[in-house]
Protein backbone atom coordinates (compact mmCIF):
# COMPACT_ATOMS: atom_id res chain seq x y z
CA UNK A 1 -109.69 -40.46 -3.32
CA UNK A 2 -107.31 -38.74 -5.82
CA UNK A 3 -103.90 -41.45 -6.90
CA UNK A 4 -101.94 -39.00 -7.91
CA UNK A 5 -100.99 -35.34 -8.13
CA UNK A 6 -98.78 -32.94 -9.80
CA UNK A 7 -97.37 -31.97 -6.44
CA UNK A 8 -96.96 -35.10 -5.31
CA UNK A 9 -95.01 -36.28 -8.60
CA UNK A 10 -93.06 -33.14 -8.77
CA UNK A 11 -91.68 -33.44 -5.03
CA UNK A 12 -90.66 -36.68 -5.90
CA UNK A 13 -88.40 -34.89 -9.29
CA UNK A 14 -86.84 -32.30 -7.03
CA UNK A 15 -85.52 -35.24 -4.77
CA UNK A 16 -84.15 -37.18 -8.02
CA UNK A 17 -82.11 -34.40 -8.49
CA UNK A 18 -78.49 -36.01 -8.08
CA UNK A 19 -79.64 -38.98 -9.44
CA UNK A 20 -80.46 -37.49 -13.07
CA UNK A 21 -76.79 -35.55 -12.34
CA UNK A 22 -75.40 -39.27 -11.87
CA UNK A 23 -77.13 -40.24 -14.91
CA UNK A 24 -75.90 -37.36 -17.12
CA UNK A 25 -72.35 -38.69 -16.53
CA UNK A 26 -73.37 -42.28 -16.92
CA UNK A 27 -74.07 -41.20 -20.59
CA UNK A 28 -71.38 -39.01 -21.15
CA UNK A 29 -69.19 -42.06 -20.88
CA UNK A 30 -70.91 -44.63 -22.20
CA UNK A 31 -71.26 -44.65 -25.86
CA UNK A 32 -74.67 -45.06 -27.66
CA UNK A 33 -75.00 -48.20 -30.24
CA UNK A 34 -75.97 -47.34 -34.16
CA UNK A 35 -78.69 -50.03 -33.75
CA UNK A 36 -80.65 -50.70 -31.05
CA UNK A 37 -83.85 -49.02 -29.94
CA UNK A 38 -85.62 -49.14 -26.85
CA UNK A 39 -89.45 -48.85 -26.14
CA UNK A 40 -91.76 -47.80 -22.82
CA UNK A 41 -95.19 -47.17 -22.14
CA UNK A 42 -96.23 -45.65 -18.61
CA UNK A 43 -99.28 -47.60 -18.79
CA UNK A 44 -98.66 -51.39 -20.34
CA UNK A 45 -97.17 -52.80 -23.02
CA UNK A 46 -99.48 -50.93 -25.77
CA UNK A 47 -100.35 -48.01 -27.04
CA UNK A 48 -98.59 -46.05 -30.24
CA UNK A 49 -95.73 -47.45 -28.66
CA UNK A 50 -96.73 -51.01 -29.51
CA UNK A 51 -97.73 -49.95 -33.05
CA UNK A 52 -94.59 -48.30 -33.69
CA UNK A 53 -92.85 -51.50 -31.94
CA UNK A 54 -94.50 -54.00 -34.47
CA UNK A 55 -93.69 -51.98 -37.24
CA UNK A 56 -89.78 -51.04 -36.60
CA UNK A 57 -89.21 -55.06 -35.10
CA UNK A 58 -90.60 -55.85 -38.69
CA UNK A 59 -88.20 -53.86 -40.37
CA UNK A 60 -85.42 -55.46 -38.31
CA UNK A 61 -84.80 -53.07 -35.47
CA UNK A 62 -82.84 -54.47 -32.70
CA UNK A 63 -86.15 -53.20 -30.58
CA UNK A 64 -86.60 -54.33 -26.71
CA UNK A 65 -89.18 -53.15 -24.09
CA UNK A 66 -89.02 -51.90 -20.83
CA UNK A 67 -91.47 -53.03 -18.76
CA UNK A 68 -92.14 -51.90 -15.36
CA UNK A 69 -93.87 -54.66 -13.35
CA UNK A 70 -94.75 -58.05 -13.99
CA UNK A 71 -97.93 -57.57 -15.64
CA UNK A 72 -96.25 -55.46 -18.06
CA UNK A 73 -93.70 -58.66 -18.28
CA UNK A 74 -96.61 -61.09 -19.16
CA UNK A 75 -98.42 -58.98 -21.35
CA UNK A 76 -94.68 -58.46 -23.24
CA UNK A 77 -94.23 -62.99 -23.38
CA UNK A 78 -97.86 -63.50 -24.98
CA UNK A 79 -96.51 -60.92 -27.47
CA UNK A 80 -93.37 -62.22 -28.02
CA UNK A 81 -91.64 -59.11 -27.62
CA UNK A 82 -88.36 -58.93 -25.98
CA UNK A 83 -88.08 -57.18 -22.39
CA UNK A 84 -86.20 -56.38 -19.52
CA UNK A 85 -87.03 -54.02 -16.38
CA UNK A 86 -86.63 -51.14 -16.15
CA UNK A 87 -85.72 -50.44 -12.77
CA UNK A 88 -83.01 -53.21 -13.08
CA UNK A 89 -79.48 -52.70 -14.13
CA UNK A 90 -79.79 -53.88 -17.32
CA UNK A 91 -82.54 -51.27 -18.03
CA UNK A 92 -80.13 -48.63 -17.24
CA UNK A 93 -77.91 -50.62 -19.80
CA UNK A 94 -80.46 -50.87 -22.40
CA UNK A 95 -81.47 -47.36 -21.95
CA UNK A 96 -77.68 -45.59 -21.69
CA UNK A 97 -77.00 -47.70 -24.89
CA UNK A 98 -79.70 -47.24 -26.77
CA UNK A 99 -79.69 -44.89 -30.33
CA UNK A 100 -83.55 -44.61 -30.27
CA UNK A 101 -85.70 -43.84 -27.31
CA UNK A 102 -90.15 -44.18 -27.56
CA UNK A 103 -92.12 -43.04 -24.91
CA UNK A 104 -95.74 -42.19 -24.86
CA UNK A 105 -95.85 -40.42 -21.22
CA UNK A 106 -92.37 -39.28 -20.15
CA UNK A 107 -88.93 -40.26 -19.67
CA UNK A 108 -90.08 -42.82 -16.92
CA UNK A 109 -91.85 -44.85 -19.20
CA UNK A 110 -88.03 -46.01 -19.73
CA UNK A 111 -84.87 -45.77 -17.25
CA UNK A 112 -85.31 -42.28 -16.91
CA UNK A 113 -81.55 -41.26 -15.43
CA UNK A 114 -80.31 -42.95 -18.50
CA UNK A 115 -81.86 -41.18 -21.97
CA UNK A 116 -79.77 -38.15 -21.97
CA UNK A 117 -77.96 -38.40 -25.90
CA UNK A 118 -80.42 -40.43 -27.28
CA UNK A 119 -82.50 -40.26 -30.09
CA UNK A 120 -86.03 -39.49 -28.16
CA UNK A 121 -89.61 -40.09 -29.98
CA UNK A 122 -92.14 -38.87 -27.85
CA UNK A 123 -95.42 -40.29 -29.15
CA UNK A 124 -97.72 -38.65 -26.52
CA UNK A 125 -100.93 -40.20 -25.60
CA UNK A 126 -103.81 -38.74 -26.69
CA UNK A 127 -104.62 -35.14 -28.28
CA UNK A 128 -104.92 -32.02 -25.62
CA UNK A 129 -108.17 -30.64 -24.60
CA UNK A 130 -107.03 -29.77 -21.56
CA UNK A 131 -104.11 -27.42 -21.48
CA UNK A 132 -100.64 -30.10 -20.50
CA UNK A 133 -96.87 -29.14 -20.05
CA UNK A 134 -96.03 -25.49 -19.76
CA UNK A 135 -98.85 -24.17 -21.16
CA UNK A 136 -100.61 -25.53 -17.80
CA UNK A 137 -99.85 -23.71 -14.02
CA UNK A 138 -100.17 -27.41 -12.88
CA UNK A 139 -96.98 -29.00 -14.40
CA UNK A 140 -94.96 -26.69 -11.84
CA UNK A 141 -97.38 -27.17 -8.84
CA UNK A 142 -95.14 -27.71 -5.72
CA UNK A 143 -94.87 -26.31 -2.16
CA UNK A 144 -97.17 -25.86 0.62
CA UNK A 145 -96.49 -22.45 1.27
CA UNK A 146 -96.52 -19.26 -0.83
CA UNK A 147 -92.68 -18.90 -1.20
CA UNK A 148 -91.56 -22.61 -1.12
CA UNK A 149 -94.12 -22.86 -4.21
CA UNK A 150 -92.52 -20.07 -5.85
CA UNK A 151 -89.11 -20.81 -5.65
CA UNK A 152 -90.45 -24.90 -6.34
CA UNK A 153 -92.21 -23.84 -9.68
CA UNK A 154 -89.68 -22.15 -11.06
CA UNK A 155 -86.91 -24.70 -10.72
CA UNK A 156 -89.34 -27.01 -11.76
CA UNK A 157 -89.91 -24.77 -14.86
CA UNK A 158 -86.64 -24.58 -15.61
CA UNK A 159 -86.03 -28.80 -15.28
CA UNK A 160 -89.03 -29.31 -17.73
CA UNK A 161 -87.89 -27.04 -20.65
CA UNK A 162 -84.72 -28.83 -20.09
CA UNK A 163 -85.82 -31.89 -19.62
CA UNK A 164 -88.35 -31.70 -23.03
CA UNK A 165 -85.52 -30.09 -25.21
CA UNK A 166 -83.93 -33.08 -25.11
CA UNK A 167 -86.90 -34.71 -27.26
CA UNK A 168 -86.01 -35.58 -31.06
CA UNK A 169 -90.08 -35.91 -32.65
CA UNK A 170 -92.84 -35.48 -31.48
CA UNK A 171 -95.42 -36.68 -34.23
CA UNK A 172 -98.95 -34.45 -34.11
CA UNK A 173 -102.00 -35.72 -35.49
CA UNK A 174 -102.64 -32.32 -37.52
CA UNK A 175 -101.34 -28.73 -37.57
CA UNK A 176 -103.86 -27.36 -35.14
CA UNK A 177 -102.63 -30.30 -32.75
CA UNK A 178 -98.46 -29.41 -33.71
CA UNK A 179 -99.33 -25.61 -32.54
CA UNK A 180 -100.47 -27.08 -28.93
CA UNK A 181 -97.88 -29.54 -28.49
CA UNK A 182 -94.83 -26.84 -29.43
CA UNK A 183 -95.64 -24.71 -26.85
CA UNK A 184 -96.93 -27.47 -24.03
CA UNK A 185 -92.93 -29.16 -24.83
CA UNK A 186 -91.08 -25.68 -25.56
CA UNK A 187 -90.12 -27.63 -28.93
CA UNK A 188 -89.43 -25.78 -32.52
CA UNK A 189 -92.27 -26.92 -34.78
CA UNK A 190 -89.32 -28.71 -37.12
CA UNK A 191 -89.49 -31.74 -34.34
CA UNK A 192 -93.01 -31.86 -34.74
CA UNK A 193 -93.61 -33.87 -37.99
CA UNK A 194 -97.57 -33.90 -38.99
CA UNK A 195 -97.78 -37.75 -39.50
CA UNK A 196 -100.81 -38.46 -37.39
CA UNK A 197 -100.41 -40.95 -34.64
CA UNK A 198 -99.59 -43.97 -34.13
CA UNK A 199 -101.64 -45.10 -31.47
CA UNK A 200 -104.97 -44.00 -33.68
CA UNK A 201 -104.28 -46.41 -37.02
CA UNK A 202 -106.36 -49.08 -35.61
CA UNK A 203 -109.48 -46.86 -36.08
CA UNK A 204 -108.81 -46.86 -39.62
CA UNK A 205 -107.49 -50.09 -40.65
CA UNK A 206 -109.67 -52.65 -42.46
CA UNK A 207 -113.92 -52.21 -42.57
CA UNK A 208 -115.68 -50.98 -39.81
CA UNK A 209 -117.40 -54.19 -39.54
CA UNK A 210 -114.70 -55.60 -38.89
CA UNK A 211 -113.53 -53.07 -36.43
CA UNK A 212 -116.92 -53.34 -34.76
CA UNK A 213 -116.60 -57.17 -34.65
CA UNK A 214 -113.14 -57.43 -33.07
CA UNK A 215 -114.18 -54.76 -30.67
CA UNK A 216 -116.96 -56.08 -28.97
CA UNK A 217 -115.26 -59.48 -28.65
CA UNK A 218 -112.54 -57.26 -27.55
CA UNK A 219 -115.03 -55.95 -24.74
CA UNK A 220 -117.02 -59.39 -24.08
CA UNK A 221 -112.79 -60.54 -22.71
CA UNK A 222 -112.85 -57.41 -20.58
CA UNK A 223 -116.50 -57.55 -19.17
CA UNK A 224 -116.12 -61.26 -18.50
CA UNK A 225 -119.08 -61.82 -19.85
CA UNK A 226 -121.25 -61.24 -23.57
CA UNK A 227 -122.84 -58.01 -23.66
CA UNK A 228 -124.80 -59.28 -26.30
CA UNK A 229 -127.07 -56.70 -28.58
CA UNK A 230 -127.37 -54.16 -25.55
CA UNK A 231 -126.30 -51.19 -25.73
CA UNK A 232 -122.90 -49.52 -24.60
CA UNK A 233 -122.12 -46.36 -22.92
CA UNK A 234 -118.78 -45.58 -22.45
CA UNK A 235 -118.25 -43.16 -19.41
CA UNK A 236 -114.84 -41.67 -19.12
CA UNK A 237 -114.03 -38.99 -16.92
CA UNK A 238 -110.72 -37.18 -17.10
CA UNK A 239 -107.43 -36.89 -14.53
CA UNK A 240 -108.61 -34.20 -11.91
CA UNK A 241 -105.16 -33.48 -11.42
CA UNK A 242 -105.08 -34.78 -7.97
CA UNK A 243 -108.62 -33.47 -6.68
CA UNK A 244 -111.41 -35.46 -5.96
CA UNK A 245 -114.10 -36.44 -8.85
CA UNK A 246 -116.72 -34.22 -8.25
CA UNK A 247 -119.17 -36.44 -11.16
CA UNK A 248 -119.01 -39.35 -9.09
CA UNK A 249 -123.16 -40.20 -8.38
CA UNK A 250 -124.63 -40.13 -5.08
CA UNK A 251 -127.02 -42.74 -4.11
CA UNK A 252 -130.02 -41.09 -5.95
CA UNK A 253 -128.39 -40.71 -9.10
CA UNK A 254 -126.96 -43.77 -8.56
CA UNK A 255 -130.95 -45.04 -8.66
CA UNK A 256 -131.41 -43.04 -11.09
CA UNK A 257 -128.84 -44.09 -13.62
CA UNK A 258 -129.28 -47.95 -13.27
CA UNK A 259 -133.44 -47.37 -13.96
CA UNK A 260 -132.17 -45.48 -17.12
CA UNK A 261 -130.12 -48.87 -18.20
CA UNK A 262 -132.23 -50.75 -17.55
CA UNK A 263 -135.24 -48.54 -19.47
CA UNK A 264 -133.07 -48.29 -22.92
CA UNK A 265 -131.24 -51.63 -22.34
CA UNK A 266 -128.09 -50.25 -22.19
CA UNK A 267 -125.15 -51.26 -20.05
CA UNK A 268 -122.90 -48.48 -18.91
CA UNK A 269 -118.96 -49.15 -18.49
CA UNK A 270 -116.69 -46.70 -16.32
CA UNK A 271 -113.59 -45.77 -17.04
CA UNK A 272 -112.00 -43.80 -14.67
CA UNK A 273 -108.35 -42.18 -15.51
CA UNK A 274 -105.49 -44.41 -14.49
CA UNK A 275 -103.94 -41.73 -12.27
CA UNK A 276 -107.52 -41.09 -10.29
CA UNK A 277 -109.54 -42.61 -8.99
CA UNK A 278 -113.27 -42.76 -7.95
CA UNK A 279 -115.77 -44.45 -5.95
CA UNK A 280 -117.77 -44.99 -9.19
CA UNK A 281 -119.68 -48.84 -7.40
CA UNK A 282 -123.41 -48.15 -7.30
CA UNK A 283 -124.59 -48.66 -3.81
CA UNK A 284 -126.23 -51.85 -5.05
CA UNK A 285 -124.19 -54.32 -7.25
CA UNK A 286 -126.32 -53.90 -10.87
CA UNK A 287 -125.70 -56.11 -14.08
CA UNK A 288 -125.58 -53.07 -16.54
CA UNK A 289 -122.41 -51.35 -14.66
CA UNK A 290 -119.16 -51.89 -15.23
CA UNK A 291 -115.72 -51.02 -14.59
CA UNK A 292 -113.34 -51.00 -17.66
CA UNK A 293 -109.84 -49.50 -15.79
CA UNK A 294 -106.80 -50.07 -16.89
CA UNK A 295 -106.40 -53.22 -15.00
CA UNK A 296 -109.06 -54.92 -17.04
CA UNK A 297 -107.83 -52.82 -20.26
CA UNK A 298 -104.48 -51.02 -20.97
CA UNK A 299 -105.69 -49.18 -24.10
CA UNK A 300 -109.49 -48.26 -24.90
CA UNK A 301 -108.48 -46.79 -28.55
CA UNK A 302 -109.27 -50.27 -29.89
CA UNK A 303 -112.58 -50.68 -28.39
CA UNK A 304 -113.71 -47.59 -29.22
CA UNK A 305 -115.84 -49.10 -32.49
CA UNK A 306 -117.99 -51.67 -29.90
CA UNK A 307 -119.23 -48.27 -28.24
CA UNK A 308 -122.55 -46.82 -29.01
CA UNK A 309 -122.14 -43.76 -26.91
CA UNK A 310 -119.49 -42.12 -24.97
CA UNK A 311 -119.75 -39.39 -22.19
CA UNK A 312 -116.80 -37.20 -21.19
CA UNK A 313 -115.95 -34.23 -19.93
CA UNK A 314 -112.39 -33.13 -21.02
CA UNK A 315 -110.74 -36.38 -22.57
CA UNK A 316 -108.83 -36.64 -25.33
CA UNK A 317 -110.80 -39.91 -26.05
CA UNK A 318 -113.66 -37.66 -27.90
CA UNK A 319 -110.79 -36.81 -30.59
CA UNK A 320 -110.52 -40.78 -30.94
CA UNK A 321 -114.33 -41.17 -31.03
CA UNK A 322 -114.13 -38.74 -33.64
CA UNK A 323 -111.73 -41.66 -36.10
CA UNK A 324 -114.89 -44.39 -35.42
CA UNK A 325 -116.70 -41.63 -36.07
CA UNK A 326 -118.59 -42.39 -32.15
CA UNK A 327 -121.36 -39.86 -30.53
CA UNK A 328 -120.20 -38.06 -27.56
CA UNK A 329 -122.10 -36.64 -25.01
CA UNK A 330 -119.98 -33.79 -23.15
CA UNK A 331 -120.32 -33.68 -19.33
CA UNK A 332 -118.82 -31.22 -17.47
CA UNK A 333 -120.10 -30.53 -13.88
CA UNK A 334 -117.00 -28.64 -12.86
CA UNK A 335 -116.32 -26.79 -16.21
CA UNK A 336 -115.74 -22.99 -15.06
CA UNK A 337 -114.02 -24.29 -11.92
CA UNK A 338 -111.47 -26.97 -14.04
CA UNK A 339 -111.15 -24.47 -16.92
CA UNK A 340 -110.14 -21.84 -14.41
CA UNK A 341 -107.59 -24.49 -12.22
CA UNK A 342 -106.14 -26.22 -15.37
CA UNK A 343 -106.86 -24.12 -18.91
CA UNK A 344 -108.18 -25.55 -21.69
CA UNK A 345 -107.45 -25.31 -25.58
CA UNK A 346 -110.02 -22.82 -27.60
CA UNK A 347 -113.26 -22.61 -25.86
CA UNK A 348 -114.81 -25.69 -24.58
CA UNK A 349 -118.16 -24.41 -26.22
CA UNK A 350 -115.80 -24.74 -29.98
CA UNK A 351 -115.47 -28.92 -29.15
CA UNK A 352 -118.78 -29.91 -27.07
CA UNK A 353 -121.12 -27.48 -28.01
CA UNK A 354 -122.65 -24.29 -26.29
CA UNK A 355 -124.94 -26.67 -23.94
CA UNK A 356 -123.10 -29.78 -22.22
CA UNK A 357 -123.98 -32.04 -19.84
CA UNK A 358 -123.72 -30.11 -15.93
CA UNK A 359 -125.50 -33.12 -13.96
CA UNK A 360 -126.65 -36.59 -14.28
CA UNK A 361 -130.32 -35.64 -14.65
CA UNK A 362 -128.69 -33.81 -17.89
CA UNK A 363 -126.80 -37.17 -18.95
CA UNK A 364 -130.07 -39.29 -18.39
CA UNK A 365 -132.34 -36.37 -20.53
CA UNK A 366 -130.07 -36.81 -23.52
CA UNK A 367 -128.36 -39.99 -23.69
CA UNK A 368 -131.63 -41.99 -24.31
CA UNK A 369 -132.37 -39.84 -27.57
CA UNK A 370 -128.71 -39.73 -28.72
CA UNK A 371 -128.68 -43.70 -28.70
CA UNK A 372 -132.25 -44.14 -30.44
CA UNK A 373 -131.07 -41.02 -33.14
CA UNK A 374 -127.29 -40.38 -32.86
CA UNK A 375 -127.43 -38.45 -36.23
CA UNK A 376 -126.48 -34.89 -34.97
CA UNK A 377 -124.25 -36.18 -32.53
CA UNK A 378 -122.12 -37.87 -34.78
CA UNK A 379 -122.46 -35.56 -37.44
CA UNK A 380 -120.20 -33.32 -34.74
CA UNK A 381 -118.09 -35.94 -34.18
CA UNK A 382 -117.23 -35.87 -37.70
CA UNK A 383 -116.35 -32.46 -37.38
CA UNK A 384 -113.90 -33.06 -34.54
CA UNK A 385 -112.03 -35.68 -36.79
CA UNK A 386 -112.15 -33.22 -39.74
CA UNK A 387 -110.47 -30.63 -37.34
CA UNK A 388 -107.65 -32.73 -35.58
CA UNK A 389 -106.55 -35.56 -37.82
CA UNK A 390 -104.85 -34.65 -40.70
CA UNK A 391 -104.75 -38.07 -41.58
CA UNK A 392 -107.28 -41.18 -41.83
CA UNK A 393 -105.51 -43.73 -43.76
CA UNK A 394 -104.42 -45.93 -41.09
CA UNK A 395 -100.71 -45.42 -42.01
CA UNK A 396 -99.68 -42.78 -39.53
CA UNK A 397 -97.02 -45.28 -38.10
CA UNK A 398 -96.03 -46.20 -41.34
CA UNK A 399 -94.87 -42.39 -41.61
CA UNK A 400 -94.08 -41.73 -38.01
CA UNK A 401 -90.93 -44.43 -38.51
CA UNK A 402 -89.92 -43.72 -42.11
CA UNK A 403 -89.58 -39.93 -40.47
CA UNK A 404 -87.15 -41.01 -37.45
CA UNK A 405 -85.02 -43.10 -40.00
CA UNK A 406 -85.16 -39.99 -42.14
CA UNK A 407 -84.11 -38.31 -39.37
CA UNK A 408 -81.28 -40.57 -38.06
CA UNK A 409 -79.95 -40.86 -41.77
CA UNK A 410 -79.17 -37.31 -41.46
CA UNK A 411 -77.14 -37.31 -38.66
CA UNK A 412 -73.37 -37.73 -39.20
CA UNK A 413 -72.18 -41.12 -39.13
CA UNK A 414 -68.89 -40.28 -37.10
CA UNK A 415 -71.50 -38.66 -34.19
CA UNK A 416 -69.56 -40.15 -30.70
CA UNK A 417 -73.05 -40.40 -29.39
CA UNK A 418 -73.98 -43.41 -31.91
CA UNK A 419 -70.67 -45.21 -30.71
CA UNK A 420 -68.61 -44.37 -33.51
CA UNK A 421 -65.08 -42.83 -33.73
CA UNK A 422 -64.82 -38.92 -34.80
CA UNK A 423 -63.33 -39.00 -38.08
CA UNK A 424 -59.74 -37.71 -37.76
CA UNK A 425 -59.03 -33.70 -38.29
């Protein structure tokens, strides 16, 4: 069964209403400090958020997180990273006062009622294959009937342009990437900076033996156990935007599948996305599957190098596998159906080739020759990387925060917003 949906979530916004009308005047009155920033990360304390975190907190930013649970607020102790919730008052506080604002999924990932003046980086978390914001009919899907949806989706419409103009920089990881993300925010391309992103520099830091290395231990922690010399398969099946999974096996391919592990010793590790979910358990427990969620693991990005293969369907994750470089197998059993519902970028055919994956007797045909001879595959892989990342040094949050204090620098010191004075007329 389906977590989440956009009509579901965007319900929930119209209700919020006065509440984001309370917080507009809560920071109209209270003034924003020249110094402090604030962080948030909708799923854990991680992602290009926590790069960006590392690397501002080592330059001296006042920088504290706002975690959302207390998972969040022991994952934030072991890194030594100051916190507070950000439900609680003083996350409101931290938020209404703060001069810089990152998020990697939406306002929420902070004190949402509260960012309104601010200074907003929105990292974003992951590059779109799928068509996201307005460039999607599913951002504004609301209502149950024909005319409550229409009058929903355009107010909605209306609240997200709003709500996104109010976003500073947005970093893209190339120019093809900046011309997606300016029309899924309704941004000008000037508050799109091509710096690569943050999130992505641990795919290109140091050898890739030693990114190999530190990513299977990395995976042996999550598994709970050594995976040894077998084999990985990554599986990774994208949001269906409420709508059940329609990949998940039956109890044939479930056979199936676990007689292909165990043929190419291979172990095969599912992870479903964290606002879905699917019955992915094989009707009898079996040593080579595994879940990998974001319960066991916040952010895959830096386990992507202890993969051998990964199957998706319309994930950003094969632009990441792209960085190691990793093959990807493309699996898309609903393609004409999600294409149609959601939209994608390009053609589908331009990223996973003219023949993908439609059913698991597909997977099974191909994934035992891609793992024995993963030449061609990754020679595409390449390509994808090539395409979408303008940059591969490892330094794209380097750039990313030398570009906000660029960007701050240029503001006028006497702006009311930072909690100065005008300068007298």
């Amino acid at each position: 069964m389906a977590s989440f949906s956009f009509g579901a979530g965007n319900a929930r916004k119209l209700r919020r209403i006065p509440l984001y009308l309370a917080g507009r005047l809560l920071t109209a009155l209270v003034p924003r400090s020249r110094e402090r920033w604030v962080f948030g990360c909708a799923v854990g304390v991680t992602d290009g958020a926590l790069a960006l975190w590392r690397f501002a907190a080592g330059r001296g930013e006042r920088a504290l997180w706002l975690v959302a649970d207390e998972t969040q607020e022991r994952e934030a102790e072991r890194l030594g990273i100051p916190f507070v919730r950000k439900d609680s008052v003083r996350g409101l506080w931290a938020t209404a006062r703060a001069r810089v604002i990152v998020v990697t999924h939406g306002f929420g990932d902070v004190q949402r009622y509260a960012v309104t003046g601010a200074f907003i980086v929105q990292l974003w978390h992951g590059i779109p294959l799928k068509r996201i914001g307005l460039d999607s009919p599913e951002t504004t899907r609301a209502g149950s009937t024909r005319a409550g949806s229409t009058v929903a989706r355009r107010v909605l419409a209306v609240l997200y342009r709003r709500t996104t103009r109010q976003i500073s920089m947005l970093p893209a990881a190339s120019h093809l990437v900046r011309g997606r993300l300016e029309t899924a925010f309704g941004l000008p391309d000037a508050r799109l900076p091509v710096t690569g992103e943050p999130r992505v520099d641990v795919l290109s830091q140091g050898s890739a033996d030693e990114r190999r290395h530190a990513a299977r231990a990395a995976l042996d922690e999550a598994c709970g156990r050594p995976l040894g010399d077998t084999r990985v398969v990554l599986y990774a099946p994208t949001w269906r935007d409420g709508e059940p999974d329609p990949a998940v096996p039956d109890a044939e391919e479930w056979d199936a599948i676990t007689a292909a592990l165990d043929r190419l010793d291979a172990t095969l590790l599912i992870r479903s996305h964290p606002l879905g979910a699917g019955d992915y358990t094989p009707r009898v427990s079996h040593d080579r599957v595994g879940a990998l969620g974001n319960d066991r693991v916040a952010d895959i990005t830096p386990l992507l190098p202890g993969i051998d293969l990964l199957v998706t369907d319309y994930s950003s994750l094969a632009f990441d596998a792209a960085l190691v470089p990793l093959p990807v197998l493309f699996f898309a059993p609903d393609l004409e159906a999600y294409s149609a519902r959601r939209g994608l970028y390009g053609t589908y055919a331009s990223v996973a080739g003219a023949d993908p994956a439609r059913t698991w007797t597909d997977v099974l045909a191909w994934v035992g020759g891609i793992l024995d001879d993963p030449t061609e595959a990754l020679t595409a892989s390449r390509r994808r990387s090539e395409t979408v990342h303008a940059h591969r040094d490892g330094r794209n949050t380097e750039r990313v925060y030398r570009e906000i204090r660029r960007r701050l620098e240029r503001a006028k010191p006497t702006d009311a917003r930072w909690g100065a004075r005008r300068a007298p007329r």
